[in-house]
Protein backbone atom coordinates (compact mmCIF):
# COMPACT_ATOMS: atom_id res chain seq x y z
CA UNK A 1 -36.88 3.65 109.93
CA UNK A 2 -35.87 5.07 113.17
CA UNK A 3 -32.83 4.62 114.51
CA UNK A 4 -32.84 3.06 118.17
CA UNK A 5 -30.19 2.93 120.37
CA UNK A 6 -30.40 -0.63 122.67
CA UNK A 7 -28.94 -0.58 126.65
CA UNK A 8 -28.16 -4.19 127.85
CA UNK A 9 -26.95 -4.36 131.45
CA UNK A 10 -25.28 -7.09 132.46
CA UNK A 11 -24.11 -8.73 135.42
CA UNK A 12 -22.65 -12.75 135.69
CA UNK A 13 -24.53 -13.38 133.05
CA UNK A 14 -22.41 -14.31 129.77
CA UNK A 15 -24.48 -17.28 128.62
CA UNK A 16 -27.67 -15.51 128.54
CA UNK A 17 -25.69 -12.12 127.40
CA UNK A 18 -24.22 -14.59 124.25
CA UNK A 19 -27.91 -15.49 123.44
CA UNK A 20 -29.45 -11.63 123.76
CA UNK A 21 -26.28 -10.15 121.63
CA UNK A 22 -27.04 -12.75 119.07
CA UNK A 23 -30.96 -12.24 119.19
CA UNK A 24 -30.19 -8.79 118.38
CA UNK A 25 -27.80 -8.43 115.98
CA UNK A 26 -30.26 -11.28 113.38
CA UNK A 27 -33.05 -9.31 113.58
CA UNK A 28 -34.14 -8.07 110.52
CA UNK A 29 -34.30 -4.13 112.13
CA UNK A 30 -30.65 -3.35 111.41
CA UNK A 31 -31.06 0.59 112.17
CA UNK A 32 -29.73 -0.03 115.71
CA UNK A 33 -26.79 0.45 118.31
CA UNK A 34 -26.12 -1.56 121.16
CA UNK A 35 -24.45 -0.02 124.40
CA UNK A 36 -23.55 -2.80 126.69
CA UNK A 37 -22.76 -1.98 130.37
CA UNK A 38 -21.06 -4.63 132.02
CA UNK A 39 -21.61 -4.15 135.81
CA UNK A 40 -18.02 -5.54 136.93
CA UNK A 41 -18.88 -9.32 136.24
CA UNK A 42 -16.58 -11.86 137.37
CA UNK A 43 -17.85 -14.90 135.10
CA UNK A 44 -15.36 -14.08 132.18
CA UNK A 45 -18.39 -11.99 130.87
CA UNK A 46 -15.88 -9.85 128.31
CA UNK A 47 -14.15 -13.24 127.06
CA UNK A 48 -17.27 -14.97 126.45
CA UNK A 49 -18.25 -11.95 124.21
CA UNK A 50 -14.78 -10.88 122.47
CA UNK A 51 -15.85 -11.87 119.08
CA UNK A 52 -18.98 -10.04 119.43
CA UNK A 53 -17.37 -6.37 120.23
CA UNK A 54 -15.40 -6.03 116.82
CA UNK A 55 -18.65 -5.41 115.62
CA UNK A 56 -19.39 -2.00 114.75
CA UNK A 57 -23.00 -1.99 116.47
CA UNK A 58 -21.57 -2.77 119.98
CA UNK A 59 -20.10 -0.07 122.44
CA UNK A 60 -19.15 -2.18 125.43
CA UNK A 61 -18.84 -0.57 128.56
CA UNK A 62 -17.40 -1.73 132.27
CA UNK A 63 -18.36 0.08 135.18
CA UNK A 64 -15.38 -1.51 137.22
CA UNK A 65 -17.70 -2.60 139.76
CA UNK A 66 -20.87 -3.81 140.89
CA UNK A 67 -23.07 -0.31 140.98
CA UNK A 68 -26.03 -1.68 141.51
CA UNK A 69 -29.66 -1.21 139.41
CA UNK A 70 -29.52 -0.39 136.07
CA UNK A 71 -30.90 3.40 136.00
CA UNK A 72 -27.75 4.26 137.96
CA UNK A 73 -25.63 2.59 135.59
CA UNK A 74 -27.05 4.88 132.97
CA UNK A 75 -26.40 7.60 134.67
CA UNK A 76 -22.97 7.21 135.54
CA UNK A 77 -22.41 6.21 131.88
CA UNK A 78 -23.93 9.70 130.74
CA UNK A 79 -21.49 11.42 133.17
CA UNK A 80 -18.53 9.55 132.04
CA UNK A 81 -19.47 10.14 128.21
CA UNK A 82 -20.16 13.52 129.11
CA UNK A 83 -16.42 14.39 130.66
């Protein structure tokens, strides 16, 4: 198997976030990584998923702010990673 590396952008979205980290991480492809961007939510977004990030297949990442669509995200996440 491959391994695959999984971007999930979020913003205001922790219910449907719960639901998408959980799809993920039962599915019987386990060669994975998921890098979460947060995009400065406001909902309580990181406290709705605490239990999830102690798992070893989550990086969670928060922009700070709201920077807009997600292929900028990226690329200001490969900048940061980069420094």
């Amino acid at each position: 198997m491959k391994h695959v590396g999984i971007v999930v952008v979020t913003f205001n979205r922790k219910e449907l976030l719960e639901e998408c980290l959980s799809n993920l991480l039962s599915s019987p492809y386990s060669d994975f990584h998921i890098y979460l961007i947060d995009n400065g939510s406001t909902d309580g977004t990181k406290k709705s998923i605490q239990d999830f990030l102690s798992n070893l297949k989550i990086s969670y990442f928060n922009t700070g702010k709201n920077l807009g669509g997600g292929c900028r995200r990226i690329q200001l996440w490969q900048e940061e990673s980069t420094r």
